[in-house]
C-alpha atoms as a PDB file:
ATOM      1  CA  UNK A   1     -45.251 -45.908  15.753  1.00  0.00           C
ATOM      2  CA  UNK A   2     -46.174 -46.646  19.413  1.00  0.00           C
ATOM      3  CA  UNK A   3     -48.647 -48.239  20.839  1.00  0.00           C
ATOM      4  CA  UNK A   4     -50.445 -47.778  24.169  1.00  0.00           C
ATOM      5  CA  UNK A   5     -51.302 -50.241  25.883  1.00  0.00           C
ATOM      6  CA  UNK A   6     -52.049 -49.123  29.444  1.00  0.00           C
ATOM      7  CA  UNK A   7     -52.446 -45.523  30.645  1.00  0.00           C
ATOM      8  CA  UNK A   8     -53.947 -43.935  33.728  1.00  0.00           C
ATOM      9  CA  UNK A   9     -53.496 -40.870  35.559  1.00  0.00           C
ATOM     10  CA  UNK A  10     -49.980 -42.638  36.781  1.00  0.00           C
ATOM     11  CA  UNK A  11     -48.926 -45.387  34.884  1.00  0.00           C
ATOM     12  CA  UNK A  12     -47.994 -45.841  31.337  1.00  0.00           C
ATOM     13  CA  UNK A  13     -47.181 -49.008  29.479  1.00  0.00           C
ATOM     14  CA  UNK A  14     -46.778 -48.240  25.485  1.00  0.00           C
ATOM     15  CA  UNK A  15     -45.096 -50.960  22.416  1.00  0.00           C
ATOM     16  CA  UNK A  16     -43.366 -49.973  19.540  1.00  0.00           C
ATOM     17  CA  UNK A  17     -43.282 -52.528  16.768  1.00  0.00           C
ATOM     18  CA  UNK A  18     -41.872 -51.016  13.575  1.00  0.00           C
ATOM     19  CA  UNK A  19     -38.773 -49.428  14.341  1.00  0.00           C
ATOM     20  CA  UNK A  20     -36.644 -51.792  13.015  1.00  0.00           C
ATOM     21  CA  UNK A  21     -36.542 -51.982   8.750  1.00  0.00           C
ATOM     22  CA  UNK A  22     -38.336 -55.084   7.677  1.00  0.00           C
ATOM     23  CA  UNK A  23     -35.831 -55.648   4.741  1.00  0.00           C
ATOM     24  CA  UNK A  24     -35.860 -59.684   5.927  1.00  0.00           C
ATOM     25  CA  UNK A  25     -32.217 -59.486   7.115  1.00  0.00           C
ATOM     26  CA  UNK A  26     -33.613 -58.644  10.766  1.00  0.00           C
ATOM     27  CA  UNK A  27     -36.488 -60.312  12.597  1.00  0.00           C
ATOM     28  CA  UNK A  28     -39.241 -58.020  13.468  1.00  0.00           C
ATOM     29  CA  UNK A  29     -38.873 -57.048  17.221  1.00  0.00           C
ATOM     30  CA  UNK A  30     -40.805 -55.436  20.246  1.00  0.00           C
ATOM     31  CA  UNK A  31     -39.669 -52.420  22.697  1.00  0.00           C
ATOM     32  CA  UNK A  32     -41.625 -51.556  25.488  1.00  0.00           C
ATOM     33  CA  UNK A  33     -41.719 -48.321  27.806  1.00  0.00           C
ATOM     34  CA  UNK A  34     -43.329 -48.637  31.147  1.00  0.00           C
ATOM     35  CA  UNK A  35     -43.718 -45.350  33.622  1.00  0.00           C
ATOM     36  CA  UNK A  36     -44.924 -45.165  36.857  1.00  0.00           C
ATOM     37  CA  UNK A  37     -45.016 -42.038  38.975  1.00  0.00           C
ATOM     38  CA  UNK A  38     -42.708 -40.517  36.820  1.00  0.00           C
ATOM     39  CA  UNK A  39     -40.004 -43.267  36.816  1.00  0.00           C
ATOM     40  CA  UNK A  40     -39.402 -45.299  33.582  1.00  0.00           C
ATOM     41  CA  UNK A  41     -37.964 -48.291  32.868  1.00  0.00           C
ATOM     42  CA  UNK A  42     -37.631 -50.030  28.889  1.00  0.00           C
ATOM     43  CA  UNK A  43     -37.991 -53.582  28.750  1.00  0.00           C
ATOM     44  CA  UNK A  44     -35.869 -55.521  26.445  1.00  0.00           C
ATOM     45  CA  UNK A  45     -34.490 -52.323  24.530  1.00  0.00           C
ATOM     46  CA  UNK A  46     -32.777 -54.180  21.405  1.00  0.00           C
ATOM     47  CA  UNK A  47     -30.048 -53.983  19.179  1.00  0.00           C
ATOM     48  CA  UNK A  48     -28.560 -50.942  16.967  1.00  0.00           C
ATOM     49  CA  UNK A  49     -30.982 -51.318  14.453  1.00  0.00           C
ATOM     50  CA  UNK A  50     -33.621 -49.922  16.926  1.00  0.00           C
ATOM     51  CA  UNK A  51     -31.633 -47.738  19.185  1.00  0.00           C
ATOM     52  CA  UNK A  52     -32.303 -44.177  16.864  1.00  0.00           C
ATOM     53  CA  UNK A  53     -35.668 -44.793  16.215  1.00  0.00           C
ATOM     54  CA  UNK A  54     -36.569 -45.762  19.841  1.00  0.00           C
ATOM     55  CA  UNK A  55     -34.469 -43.370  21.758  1.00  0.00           C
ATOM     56  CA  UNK A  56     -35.953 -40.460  19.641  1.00  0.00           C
ATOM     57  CA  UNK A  57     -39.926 -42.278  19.554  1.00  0.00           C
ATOM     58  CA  UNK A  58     -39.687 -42.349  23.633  1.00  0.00           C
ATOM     59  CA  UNK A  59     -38.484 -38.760  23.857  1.00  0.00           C
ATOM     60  CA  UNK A  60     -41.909 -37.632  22.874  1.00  0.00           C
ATOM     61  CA  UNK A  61     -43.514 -39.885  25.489  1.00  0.00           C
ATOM     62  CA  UNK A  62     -40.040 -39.743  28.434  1.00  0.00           C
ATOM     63  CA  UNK A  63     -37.143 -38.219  28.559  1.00  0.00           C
ATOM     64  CA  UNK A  64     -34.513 -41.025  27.834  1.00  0.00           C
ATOM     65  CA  UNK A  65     -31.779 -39.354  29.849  1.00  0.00           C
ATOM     66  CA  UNK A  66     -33.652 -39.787  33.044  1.00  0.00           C
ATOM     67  CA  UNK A  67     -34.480 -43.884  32.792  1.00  0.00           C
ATOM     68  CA  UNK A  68     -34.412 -45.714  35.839  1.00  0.00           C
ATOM     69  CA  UNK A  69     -34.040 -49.753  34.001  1.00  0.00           C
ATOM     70  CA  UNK A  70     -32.774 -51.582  30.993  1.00  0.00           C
ATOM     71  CA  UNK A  71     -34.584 -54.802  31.983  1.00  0.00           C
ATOM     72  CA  UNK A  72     -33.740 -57.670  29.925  1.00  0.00           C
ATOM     73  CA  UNK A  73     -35.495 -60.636  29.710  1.00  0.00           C
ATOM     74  CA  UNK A  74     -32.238 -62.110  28.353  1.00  0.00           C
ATOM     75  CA  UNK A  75     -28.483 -61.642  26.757  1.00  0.00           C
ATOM     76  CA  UNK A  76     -29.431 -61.835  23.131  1.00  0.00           C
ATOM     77  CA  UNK A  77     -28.158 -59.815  20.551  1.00  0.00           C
ATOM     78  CA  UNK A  78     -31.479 -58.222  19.865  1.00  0.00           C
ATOM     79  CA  UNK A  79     -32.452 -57.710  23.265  1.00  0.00           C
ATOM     80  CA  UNK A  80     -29.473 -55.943  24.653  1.00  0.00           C
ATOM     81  CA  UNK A  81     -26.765 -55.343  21.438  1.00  0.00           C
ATOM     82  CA  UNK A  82     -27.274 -51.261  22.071  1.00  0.00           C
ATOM     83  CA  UNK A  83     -26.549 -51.683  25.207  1.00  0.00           C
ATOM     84  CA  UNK A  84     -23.136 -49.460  24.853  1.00  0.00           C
ATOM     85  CA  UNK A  85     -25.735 -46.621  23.447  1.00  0.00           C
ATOM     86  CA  UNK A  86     -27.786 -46.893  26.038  1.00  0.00           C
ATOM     87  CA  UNK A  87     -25.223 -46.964  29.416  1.00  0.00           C
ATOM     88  CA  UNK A  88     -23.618 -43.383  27.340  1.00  0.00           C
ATOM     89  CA  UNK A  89     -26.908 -41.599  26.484  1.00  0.00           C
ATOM     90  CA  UNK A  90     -28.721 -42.176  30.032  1.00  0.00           C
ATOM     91  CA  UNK A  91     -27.703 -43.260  33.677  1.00  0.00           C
ATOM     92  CA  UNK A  92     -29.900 -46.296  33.888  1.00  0.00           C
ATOM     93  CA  UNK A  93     -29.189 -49.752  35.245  1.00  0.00           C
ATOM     94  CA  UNK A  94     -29.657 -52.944  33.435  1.00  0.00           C
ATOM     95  CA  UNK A  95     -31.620 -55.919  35.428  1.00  0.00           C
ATOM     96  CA  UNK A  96     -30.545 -59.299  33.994  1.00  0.00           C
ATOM     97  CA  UNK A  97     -30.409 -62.694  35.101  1.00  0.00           C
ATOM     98  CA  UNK A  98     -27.264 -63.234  37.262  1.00  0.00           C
ATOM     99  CA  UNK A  99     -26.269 -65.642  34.690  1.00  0.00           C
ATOM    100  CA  UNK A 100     -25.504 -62.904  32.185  1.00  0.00           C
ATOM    101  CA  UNK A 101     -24.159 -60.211  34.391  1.00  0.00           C
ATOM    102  CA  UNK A 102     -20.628 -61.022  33.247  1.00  0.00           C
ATOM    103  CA  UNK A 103     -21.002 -61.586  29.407  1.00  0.00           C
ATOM    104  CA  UNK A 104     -23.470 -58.120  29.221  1.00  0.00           C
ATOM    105  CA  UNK A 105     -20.197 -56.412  29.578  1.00  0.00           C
ATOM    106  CA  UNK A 106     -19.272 -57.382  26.239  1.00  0.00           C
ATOM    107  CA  UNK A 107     -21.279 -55.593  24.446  1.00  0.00           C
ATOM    108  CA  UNK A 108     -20.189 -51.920  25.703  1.00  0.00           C
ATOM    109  CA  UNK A 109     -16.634 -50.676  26.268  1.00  0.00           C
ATOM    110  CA  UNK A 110     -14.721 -51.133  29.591  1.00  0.00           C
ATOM    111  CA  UNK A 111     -16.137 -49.455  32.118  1.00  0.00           C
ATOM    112  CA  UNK A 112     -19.291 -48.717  30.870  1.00  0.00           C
ATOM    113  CA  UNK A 113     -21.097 -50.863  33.219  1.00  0.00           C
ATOM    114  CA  UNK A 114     -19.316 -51.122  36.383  1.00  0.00           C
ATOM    115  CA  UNK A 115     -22.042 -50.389  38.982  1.00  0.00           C
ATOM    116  CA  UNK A 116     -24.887 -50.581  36.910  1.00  0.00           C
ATOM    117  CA  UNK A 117     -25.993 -53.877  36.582  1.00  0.00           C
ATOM    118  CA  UNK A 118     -28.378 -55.481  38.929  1.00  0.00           C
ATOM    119  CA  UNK A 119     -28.479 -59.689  38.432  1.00  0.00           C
ATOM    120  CA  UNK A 120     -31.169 -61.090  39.110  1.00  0.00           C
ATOM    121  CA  UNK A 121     -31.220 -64.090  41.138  1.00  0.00           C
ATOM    122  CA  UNK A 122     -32.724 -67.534  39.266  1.00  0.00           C
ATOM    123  CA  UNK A 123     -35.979 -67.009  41.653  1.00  0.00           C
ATOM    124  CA  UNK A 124     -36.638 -63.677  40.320  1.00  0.00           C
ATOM    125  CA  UNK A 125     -38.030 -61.285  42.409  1.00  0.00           C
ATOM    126  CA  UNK A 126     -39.898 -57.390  42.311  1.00  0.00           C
ATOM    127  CA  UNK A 127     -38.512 -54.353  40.816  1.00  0.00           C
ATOM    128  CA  UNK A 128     -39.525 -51.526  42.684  1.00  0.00           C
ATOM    129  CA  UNK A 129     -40.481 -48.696  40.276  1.00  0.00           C
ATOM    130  CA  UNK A 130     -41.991 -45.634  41.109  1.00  0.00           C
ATOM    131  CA  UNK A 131     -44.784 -46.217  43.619  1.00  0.00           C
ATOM    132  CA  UNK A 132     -45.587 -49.692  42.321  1.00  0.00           C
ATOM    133  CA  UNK A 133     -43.741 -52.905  41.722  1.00  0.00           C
ATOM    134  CA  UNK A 134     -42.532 -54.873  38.161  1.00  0.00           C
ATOM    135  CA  UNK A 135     -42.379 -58.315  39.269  1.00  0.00           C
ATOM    136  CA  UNK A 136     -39.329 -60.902  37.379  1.00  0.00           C
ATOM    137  CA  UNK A 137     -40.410 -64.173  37.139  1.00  0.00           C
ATOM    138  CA  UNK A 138     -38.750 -67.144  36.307  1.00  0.00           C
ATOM    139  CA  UNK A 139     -38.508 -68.173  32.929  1.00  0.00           C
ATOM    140  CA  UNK A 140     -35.357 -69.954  32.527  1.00  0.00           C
ATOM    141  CA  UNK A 141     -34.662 -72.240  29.255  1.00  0.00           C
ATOM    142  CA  UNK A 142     -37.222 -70.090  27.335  1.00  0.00           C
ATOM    143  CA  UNK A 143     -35.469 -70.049  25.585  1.00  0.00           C
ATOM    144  CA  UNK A 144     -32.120 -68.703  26.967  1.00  0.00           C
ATOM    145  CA  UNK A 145     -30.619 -70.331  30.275  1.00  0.00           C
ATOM    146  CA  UNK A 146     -31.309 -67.535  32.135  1.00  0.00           C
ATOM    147  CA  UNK A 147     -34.312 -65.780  31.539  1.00  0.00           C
ATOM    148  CA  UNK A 148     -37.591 -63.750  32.790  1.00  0.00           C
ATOM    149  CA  UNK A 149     -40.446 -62.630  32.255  1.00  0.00           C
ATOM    150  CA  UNK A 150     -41.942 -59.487  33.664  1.00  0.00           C
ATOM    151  CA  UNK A 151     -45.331 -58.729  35.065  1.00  0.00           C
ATOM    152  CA  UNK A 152     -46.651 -55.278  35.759  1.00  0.00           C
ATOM    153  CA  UNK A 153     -49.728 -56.034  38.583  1.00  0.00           C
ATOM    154  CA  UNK A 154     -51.225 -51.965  37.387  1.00  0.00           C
ATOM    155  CA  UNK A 155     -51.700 -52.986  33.929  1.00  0.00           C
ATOM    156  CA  UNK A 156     -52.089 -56.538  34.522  1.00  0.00           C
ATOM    157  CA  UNK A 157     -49.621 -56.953  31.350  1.00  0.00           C
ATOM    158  CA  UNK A 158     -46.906 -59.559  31.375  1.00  0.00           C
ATOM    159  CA  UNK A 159     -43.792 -59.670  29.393  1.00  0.00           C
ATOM    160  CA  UNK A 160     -42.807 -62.720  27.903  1.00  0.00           C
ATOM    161  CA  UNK A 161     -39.869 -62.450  25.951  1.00  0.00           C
ATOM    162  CA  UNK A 162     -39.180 -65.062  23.187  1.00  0.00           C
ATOM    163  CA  UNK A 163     -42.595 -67.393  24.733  1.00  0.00           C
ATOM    164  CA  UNK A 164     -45.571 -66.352  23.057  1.00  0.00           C
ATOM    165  CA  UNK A 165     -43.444 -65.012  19.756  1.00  0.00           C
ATOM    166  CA  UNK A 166     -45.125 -64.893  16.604  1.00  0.00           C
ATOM    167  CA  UNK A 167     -43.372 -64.330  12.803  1.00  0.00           C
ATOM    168  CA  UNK A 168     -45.149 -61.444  11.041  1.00  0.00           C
ATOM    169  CA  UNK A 169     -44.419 -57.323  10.548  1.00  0.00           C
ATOM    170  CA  UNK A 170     -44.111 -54.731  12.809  1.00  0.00           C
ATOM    171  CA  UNK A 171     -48.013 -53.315  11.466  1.00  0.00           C
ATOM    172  CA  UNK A 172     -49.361 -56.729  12.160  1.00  0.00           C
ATOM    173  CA  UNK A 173     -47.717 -57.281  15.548  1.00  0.00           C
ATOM    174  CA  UNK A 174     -49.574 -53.918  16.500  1.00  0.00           C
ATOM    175  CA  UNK A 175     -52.692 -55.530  17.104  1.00  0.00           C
ATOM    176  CA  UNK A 176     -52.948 -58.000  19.442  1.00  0.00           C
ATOM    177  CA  UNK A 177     -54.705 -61.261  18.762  1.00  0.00           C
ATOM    178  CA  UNK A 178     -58.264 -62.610  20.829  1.00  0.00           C
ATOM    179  CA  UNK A 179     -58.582 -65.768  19.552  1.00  0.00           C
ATOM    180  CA  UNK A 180     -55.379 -68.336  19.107  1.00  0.00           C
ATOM    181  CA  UNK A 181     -57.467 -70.899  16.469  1.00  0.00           C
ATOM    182  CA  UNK A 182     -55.710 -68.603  13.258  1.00  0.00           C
ATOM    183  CA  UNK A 183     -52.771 -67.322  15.606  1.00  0.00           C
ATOM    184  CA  UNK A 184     -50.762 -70.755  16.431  1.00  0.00           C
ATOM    185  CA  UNK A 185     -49.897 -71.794  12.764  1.00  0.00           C
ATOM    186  CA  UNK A 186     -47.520 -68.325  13.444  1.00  0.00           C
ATOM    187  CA  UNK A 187     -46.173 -69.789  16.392  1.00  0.00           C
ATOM    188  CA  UNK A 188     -45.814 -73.371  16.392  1.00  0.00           C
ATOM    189  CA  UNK A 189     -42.507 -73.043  14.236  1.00  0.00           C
ATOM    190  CA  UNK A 190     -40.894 -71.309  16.411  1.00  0.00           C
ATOM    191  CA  UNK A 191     -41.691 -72.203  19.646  1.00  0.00           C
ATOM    192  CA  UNK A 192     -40.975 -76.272  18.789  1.00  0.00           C
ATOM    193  CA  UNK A 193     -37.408 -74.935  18.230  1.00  0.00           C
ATOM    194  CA  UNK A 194     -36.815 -71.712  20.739  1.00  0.00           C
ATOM    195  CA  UNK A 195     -38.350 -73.330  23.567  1.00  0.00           C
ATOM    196  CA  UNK A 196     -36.088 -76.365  25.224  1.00  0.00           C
ATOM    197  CA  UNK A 197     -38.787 -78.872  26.279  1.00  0.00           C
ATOM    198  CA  UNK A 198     -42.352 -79.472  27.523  1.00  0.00           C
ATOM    199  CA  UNK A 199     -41.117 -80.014  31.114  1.00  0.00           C
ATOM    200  CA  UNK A 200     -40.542 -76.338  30.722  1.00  0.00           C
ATOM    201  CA  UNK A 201     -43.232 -74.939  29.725  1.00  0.00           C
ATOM    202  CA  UNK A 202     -45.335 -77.108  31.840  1.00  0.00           C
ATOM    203  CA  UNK A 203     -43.628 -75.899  34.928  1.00  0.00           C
ATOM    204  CA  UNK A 204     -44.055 -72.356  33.497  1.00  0.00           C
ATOM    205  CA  UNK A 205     -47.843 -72.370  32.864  1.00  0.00           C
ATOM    206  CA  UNK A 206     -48.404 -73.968  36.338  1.00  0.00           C
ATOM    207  CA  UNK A 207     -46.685 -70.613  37.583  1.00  0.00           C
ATOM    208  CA  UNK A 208     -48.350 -68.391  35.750  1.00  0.00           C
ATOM    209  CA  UNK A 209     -51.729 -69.315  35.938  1.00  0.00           C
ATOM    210  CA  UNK A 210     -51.522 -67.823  39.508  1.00  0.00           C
ATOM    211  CA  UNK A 211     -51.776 -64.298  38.087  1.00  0.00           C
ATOM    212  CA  UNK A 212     -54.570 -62.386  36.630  1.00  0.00           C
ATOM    213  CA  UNK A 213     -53.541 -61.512  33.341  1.00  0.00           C
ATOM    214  CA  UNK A 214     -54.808 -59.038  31.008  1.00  0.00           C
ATOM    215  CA  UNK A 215     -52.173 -59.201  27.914  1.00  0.00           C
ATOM    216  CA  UNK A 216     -49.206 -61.792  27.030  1.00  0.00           C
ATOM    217  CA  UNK A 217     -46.889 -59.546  25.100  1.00  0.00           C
ATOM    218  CA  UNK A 218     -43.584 -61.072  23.760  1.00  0.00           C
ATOM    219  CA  UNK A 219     -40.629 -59.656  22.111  1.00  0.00           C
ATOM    220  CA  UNK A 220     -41.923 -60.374  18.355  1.00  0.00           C
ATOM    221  CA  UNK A 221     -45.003 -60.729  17.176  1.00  0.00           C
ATOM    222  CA  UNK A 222     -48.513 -59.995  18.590  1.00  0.00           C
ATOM    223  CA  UNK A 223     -49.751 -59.799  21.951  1.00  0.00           C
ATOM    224  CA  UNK A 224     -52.468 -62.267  23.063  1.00  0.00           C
ATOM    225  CA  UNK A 225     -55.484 -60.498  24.796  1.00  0.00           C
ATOM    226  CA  UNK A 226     -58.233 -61.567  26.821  1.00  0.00           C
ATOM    227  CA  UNK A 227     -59.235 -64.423  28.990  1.00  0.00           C
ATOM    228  CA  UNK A 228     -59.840 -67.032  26.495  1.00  0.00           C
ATOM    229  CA  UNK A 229     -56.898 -65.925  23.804  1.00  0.00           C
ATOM    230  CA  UNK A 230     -54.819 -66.940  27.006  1.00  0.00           C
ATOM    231  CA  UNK A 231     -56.108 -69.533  28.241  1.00  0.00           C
ATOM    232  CA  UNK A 232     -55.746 -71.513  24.700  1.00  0.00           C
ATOM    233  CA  UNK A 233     -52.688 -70.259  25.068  1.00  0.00           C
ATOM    234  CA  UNK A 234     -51.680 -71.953  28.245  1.00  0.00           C
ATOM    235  CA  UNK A 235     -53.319 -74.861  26.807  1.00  0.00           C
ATOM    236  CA  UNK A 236     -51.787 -75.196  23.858  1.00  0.00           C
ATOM    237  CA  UNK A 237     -48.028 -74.639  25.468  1.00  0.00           C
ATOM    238  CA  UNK A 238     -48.610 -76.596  28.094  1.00  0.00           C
ATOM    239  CA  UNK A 239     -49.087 -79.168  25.659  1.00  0.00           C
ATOM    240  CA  UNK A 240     -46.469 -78.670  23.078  1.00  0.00           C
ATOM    241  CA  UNK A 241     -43.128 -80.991  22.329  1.00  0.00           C
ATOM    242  CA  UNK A 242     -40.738 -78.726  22.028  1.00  0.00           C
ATOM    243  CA  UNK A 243     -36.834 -78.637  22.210  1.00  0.00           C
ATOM    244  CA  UNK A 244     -35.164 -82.125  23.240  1.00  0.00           C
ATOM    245  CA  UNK A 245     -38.636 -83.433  23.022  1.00  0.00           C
ATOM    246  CA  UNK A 246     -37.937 -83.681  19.241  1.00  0.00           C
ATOM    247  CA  UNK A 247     -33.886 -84.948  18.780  1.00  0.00           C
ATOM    248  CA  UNK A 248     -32.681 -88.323  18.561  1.00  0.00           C
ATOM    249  CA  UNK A 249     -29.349 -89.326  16.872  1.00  0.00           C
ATOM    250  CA  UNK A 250     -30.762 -88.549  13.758  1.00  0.00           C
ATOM    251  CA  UNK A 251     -29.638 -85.041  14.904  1.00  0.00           C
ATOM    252  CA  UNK A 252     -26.525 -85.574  15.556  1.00  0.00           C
ATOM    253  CA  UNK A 253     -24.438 -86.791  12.916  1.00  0.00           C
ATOM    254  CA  UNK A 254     -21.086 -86.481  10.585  1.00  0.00           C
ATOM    255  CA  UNK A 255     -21.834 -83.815   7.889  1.00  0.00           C
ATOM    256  CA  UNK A 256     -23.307 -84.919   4.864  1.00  0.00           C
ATOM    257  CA  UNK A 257     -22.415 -81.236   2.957  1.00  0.00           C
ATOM    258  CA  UNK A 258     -20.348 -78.589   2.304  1.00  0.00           C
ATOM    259  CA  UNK A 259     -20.973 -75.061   2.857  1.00  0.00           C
ATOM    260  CA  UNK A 260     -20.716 -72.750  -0.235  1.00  0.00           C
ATOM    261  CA  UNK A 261     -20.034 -69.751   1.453  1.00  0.00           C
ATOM    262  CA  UNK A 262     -19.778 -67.848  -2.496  1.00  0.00           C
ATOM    263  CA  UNK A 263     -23.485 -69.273  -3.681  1.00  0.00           C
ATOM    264  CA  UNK A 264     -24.775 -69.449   0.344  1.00  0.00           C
ATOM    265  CA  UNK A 265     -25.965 -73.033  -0.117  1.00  0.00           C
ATOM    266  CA  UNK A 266     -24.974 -76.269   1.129  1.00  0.00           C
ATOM    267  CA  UNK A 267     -23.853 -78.505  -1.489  1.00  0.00           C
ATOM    268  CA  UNK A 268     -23.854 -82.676  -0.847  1.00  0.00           C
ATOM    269  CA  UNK A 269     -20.221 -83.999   0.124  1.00  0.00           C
ATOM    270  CA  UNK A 270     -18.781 -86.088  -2.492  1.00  0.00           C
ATOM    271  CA  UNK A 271     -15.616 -87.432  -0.493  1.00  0.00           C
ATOM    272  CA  UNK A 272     -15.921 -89.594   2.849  1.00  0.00           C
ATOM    273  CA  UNK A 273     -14.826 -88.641   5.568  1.00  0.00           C
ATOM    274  CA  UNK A 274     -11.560 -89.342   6.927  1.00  0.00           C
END
């Protein structure tokens, strides 16, 4: 199913939710299409177990053969794992952090990408597509080391990746969320874990308060519309431990069990160590 969440006479911006089988052995994931002036780009186009379903769900909307961009907000498995698909079935280029312009290479055979990736430098910078821009802004150590986020000034959407990420199914995720007092209690989990500290995302709100934003859409979950859905957004984030924030050397210690691999449990250790 898609989703549109911008259109005007030029400019398209539609979400697919569902494409993935929600038999629990995947997290529920996000794929976005964005055309402007007849250019198109996918942002963060995931891993095998979406590549059918999305390449044939765009072709009704774009012909996948003629993308521009793979952007990717990062190098994880279910942002870019297709990628090998993707660089055989059209001529696009993928735009990643310059930090993970070497190790995308892995996940297509050799050759594949020579000459078709752009990295991105760690201050980000704007995508020109069609007659407008996509702007890549910094969002490093949300949770990956290299990482962005990608607003679109025409729809006034921005992209957030694995910030904003909420655990539900690919129905719910289809409609966005307008006030965060029900929402965070799907987040907090998450985010205390994914996101490395409050430095961070301090840093990151300052930043993006700058822009006028419509919709926060990330890779899973819901997006978060309006002006006061994001706003209690920023201010819950900006207030968040998250990351180191939490560890201590309780954290960091000599196993205490053994991993059944037969029964996929942990059992205690009954012998010392050493």
């Amino acid at each position: 199913m898609s989703i549109e969440l911008f259109r005007n006479d030029n400019h398209a911006v539609l979400m697919f939710t569902d494409l993935v089988e929600e038999d629990g052995q995947a997290v529920q994931s996000n794929q976005f299409l964005i055309v402007d002036h007849g250019v198109g780009a996918i942002i963060d186009p995931g891993g095998n177990l979406a590549y059918n379903e999305l390449f044939v769900t765009i072709s009704r909307f774009f012909p996948p053969q003629s993308l521009s961009y793979l952007i990717a907000s990062h190098a994880d498995p279910d942002i870019i794992a297709a990628l090998d698909r993707w660089m055989t079935s059209t001529r696009a280029k993928l735009v990643i952090s310059r930090i993970w312009e070497r190790f995308a290479p892995h996940f297509t055979k050799a050759g594949k990408t020579e000459g078709r990736v752009i990295g991105v430098p760690d201050a980000g910078g704007c995508l020109q597509l069609g007659e407008n821009e996509l702007w890549l802004l910094p969002a490093h150590f949300m949770h990956s080391e290299g990482n962005f986020h990608f607003w679109d000034p025409v729809s006034r959407i921005l992209f957030t990746g694995d910030l904003g990420v909420s655990l539900m199914s690919g129905a719910e995720a289809a409609r966005p969320v307008t006030d965060l007092s029900g929402h965070i209690a799907r987040m907090e989990g998450f985010h205390r874990r994914y996101m490395v500290s409050n430095k961070i995302l301090r840093l990151w709100v300052r930043m993006a308060r700058q822009l006028p934003i419509r919709m926060i859409v990330p890779q899973h979950g819901a997006p978060i519309e309006g002006k006061h859905a994001i706003h209690d957004f920023f201010e819950w984030i900006e207030n968040l431990m998250c990351g180191v924030d939490l560890f201590d050397d309780r954290a960091y210690q000599l196993p205490t069990g053994v991993v059944d691999g037969q029964q996929n449990r942990v059992k205690p250790l009954l012998r010392a160590v050493g």
